[in-house]
C-alpha atoms as a PDB file:
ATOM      1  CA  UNK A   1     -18.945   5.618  60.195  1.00  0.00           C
ATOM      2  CA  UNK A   2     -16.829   3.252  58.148  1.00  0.00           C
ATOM      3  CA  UNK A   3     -16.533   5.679  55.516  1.00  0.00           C
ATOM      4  CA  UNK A   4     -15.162   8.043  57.539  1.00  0.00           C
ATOM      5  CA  UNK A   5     -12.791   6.113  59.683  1.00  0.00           C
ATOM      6  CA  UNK A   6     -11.141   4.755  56.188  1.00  0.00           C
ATOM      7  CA  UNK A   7     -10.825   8.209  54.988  1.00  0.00           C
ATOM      8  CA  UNK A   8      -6.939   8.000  56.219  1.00  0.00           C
ATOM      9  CA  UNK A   9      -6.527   5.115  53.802  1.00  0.00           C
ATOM     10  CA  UNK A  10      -7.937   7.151  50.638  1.00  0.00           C
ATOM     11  CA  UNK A  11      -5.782   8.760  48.351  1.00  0.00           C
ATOM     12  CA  UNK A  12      -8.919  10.883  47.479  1.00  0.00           C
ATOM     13  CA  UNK A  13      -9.198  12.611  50.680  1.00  0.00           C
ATOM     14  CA  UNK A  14      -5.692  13.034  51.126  1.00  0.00           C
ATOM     15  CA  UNK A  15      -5.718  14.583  47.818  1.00  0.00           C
ATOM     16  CA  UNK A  16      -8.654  16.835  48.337  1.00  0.00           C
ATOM     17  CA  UNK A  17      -7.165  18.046  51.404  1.00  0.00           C
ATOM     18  CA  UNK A  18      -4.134  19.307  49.217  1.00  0.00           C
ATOM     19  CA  UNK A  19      -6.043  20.390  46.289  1.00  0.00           C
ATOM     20  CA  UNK A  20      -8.591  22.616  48.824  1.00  0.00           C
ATOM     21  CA  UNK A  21      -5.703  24.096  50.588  1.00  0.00           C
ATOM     22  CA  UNK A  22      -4.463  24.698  47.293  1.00  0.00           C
ATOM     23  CA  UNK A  23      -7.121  26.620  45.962  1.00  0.00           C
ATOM     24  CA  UNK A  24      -7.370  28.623  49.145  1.00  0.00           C
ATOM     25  CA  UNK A  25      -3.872  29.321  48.876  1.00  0.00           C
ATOM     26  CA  UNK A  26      -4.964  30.697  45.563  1.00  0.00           C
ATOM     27  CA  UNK A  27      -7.582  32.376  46.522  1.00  0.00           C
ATOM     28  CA  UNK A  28      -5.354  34.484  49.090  1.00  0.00           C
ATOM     29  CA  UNK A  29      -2.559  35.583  46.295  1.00  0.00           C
ATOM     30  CA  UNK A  30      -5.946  36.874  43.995  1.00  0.00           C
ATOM     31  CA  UNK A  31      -7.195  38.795  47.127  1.00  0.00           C
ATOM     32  CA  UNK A  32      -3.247  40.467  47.402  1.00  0.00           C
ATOM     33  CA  UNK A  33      -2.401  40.821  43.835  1.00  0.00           C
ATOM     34  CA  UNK A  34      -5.907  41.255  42.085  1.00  0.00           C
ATOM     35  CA  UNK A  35      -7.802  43.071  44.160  1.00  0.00           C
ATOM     36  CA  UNK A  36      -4.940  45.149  46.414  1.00  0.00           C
ATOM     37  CA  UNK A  37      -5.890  43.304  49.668  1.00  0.00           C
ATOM     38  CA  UNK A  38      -2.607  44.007  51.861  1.00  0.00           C
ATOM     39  CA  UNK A  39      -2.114  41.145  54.234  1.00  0.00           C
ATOM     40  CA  UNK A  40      -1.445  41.500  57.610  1.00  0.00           C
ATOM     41  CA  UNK A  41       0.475  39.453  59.987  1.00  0.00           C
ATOM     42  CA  UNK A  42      -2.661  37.448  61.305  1.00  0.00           C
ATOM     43  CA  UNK A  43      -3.525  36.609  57.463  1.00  0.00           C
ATOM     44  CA  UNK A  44      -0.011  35.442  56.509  1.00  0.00           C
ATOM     45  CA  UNK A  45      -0.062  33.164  59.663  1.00  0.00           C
ATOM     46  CA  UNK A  46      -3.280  31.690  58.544  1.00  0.00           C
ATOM     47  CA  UNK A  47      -1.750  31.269  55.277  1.00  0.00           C
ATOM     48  CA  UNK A  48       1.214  29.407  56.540  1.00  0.00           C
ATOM     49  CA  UNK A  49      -1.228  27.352  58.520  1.00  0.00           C
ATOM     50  CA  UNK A  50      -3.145  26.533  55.075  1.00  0.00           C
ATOM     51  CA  UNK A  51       0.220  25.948  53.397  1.00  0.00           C
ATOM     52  CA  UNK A  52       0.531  23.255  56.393  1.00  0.00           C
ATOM     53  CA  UNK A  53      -2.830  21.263  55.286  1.00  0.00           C
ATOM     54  CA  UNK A  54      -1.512  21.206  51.521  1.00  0.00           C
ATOM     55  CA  UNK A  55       2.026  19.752  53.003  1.00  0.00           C
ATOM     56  CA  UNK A  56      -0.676  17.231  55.163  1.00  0.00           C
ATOM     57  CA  UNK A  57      -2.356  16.418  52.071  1.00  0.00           C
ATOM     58  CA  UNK A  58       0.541  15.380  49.859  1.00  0.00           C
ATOM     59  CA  UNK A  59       2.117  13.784  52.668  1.00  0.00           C
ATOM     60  CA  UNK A  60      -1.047  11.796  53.363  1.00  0.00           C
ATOM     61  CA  UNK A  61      -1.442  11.132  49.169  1.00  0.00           C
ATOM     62  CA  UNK A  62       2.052  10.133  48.748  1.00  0.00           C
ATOM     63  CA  UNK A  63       1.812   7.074  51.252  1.00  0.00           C
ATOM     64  CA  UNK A  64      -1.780   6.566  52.775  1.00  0.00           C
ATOM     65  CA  UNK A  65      -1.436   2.900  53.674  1.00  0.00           C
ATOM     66  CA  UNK A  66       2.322   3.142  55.269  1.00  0.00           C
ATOM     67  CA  UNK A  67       1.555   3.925  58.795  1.00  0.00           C
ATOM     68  CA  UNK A  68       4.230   6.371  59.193  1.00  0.00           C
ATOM     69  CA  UNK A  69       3.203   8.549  56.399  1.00  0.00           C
ATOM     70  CA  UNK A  70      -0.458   8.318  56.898  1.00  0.00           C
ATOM     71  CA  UNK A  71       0.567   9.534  60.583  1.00  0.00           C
ATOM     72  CA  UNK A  72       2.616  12.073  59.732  1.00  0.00           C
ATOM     73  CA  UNK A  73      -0.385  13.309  57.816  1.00  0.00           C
ATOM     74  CA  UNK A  74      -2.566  13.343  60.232  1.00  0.00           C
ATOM     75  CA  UNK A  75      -0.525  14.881  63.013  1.00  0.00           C
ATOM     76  CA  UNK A  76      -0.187  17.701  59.944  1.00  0.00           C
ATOM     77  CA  UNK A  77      -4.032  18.112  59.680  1.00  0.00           C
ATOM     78  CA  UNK A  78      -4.859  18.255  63.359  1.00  0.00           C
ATOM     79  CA  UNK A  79      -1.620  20.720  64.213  1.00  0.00           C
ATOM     80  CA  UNK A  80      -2.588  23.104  60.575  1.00  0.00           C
ATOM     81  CA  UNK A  81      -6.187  23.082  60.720  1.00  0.00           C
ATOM     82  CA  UNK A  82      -6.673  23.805  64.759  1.00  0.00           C
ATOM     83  CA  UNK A  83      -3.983  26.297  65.024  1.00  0.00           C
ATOM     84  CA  UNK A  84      -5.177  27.820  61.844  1.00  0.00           C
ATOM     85  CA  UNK A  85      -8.587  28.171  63.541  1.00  0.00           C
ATOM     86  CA  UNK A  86      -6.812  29.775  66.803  1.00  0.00           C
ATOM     87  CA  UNK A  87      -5.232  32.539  64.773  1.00  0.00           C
ATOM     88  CA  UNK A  88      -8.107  33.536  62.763  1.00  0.00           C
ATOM     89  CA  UNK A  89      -9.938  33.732  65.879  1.00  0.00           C
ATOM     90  CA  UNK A  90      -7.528  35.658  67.590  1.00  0.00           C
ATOM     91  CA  UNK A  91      -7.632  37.994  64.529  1.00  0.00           C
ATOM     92  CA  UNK A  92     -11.408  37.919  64.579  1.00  0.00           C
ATOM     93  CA  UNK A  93     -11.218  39.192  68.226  1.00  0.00           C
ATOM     94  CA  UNK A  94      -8.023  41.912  66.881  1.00  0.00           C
ATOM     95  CA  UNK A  95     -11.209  43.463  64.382  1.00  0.00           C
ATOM     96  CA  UNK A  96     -13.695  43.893  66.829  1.00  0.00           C
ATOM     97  CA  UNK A  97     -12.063  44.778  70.050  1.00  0.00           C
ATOM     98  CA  UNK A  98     -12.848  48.387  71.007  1.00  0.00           C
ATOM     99  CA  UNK A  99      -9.428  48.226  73.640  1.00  0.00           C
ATOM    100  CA  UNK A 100      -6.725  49.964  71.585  1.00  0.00           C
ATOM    101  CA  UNK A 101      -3.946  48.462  73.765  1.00  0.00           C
ATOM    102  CA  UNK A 102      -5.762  44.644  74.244  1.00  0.00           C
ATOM    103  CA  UNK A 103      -3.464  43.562  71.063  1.00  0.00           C
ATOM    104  CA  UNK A 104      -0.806  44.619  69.107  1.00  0.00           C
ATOM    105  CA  UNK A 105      -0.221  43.239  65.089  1.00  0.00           C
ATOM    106  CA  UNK A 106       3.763  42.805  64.331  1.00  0.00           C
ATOM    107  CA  UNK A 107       5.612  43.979  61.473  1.00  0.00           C
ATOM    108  CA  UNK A 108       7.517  40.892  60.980  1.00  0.00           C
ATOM    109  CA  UNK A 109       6.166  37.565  61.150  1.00  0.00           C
ATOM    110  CA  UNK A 110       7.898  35.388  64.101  1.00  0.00           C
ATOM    111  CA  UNK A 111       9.176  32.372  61.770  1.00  0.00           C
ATOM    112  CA  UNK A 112      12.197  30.262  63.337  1.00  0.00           C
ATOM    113  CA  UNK A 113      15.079  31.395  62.597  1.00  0.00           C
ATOM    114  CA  UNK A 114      16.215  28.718  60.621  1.00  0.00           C
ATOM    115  CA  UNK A 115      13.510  29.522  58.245  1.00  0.00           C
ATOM    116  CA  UNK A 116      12.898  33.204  57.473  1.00  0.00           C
ATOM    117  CA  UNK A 117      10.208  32.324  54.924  1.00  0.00           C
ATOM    118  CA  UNK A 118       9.205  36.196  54.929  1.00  0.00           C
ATOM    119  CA  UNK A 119      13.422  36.825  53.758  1.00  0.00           C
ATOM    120  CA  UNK A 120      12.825  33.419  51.366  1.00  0.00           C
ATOM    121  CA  UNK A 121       9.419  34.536  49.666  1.00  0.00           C
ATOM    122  CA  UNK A 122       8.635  38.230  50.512  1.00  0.00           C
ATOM    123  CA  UNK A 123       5.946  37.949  47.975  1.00  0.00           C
ATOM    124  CA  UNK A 124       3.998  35.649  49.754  1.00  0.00           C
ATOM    125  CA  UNK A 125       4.909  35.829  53.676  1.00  0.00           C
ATOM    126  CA  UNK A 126       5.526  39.536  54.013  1.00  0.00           C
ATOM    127  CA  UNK A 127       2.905  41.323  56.138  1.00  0.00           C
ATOM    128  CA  UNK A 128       2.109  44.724  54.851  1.00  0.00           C
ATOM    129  CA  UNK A 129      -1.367  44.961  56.178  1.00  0.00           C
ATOM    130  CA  UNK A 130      -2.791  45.831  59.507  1.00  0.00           C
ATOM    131  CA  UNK A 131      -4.678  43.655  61.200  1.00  0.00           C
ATOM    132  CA  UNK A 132      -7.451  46.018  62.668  1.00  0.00           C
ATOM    133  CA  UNK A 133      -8.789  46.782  59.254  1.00  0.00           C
ATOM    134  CA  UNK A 134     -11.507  45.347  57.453  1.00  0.00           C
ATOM    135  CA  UNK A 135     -11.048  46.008  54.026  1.00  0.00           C
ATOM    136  CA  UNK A 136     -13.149  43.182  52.407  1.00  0.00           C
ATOM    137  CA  UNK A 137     -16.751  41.521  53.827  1.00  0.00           C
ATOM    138  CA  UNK A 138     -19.187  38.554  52.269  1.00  0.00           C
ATOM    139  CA  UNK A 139     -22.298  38.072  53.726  1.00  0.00           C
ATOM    140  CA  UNK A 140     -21.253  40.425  56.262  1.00  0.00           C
ATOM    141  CA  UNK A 141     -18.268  38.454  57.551  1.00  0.00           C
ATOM    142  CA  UNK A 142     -14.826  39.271  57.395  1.00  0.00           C
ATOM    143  CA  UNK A 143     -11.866  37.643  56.000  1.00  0.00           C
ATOM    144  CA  UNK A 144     -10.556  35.910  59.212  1.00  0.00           C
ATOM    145  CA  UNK A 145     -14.146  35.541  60.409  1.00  0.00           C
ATOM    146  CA  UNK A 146     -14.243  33.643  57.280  1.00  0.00           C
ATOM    147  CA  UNK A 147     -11.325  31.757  57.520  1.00  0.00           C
ATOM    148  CA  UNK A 148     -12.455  30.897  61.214  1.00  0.00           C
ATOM    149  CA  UNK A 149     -15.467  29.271  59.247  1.00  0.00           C
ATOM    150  CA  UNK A 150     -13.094  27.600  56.996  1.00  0.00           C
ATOM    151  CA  UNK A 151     -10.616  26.375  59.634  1.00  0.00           C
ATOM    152  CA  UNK A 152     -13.120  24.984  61.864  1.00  0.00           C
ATOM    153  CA  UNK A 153     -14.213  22.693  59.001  1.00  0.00           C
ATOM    154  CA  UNK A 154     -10.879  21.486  58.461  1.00  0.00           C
ATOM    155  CA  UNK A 155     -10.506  21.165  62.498  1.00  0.00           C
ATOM    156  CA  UNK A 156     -13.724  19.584  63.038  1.00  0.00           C
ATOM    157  CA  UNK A 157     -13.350  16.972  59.769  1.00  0.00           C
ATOM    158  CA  UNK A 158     -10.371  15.857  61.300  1.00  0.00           C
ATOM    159  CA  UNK A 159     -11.775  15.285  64.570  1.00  0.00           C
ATOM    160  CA  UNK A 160     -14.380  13.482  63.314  1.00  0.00           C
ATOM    161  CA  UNK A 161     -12.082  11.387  60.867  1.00  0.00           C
ATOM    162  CA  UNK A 162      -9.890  10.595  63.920  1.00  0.00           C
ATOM    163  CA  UNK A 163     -12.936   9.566  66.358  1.00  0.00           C
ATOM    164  CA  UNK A 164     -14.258   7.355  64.224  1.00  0.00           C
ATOM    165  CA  UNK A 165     -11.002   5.759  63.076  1.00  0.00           C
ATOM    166  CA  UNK A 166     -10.278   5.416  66.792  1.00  0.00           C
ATOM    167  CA  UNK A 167     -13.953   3.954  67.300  1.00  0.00           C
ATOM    168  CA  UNK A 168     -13.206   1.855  64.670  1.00  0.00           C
ATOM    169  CA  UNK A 169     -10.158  -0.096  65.028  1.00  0.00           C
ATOM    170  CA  UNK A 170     -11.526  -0.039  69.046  1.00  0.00           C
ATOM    171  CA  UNK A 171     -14.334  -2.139  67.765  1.00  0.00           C
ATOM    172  CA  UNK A 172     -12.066  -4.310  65.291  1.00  0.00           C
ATOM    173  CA  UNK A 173      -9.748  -5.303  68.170  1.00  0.00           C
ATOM    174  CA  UNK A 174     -12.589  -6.697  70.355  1.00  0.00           C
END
């Protein structure tokens, strides 16, 4: 339990985080530009929600013993990974839902104004694929199914990392 509760301290594990997220990141541009894999607005949400754990790893690697960085971090991992686990659920439900009308994919993604990132980098945020279809399966899963999979890891890692760092210090203060 140690191990895990000092995983906040570790350049390591910050740096995994980013180098994972990375390579998922990756990953995602082979799918669109390799294989012809349009994404939709669903899948370029779930990218910007991996983008978010690379930005919580090198936060978390640049500083992990200054408490404000290491915090910043971690509020990064928890808000990326569990919201990135909500939208590829939500698309998982989008695939299989027989009710035509129970939800509709946008266009456009909804980014803040103040940052148009689909405007900024149309190669990477714009949506050109629908979210309905199911264009590409492993092990008889689909793409968000699978990035359900892969978002719940990152979700329930960082639960665990922050219950036992809690537990932890608890038991160092008594």
């Amino acid at each position: 339990m140690n191990w895990m509760a000092n995983l906040p301290y570790s350049r390591k594990a910050w740096g995994l985080l980013a180098l994972s997220a990375f390579i998922f990141e990756a990953v995602a541009l082979f799918f669109q530009y390799n294989m012809g894999l349009e994404p939709c607005i669903m899948c370029i949400y779930q990218r910007t929600a991996m983008l978010g754990l690379l930005f919580a790893g090198v936060i978390g690697f640049a500083g992990p013993n200054n408490l404000l960085v290491r915090s910043t971090g971690l509020i990064c991992w928890g808000i990326a990974s569990i919201w990135g686990w909500l939208i590829a659920r939500e698309h998982t439900y989008m695939q299989i839902t027989t009710d035509p009308f129970a939800f509709t994919c946008d266009i456009v993604p909804n980014f803040p104004a103040f940052l148009p990132l689909h405007e900024w980098l149309p190669a990477f945020f714009a949506a050109t694929g629908d979210c309905g279809n199911i264009d590409w399966e492993f092990l008889t899963l689909s793409m968000p199914n699978w990035m359900e999979v892969i978002f719940a890891f990152y979700s329930l890692s960082f639960i665990g990392v922050m219950v036992c760092h809690l537990v932890s210090h608890k038991g160092q203060k008594s």
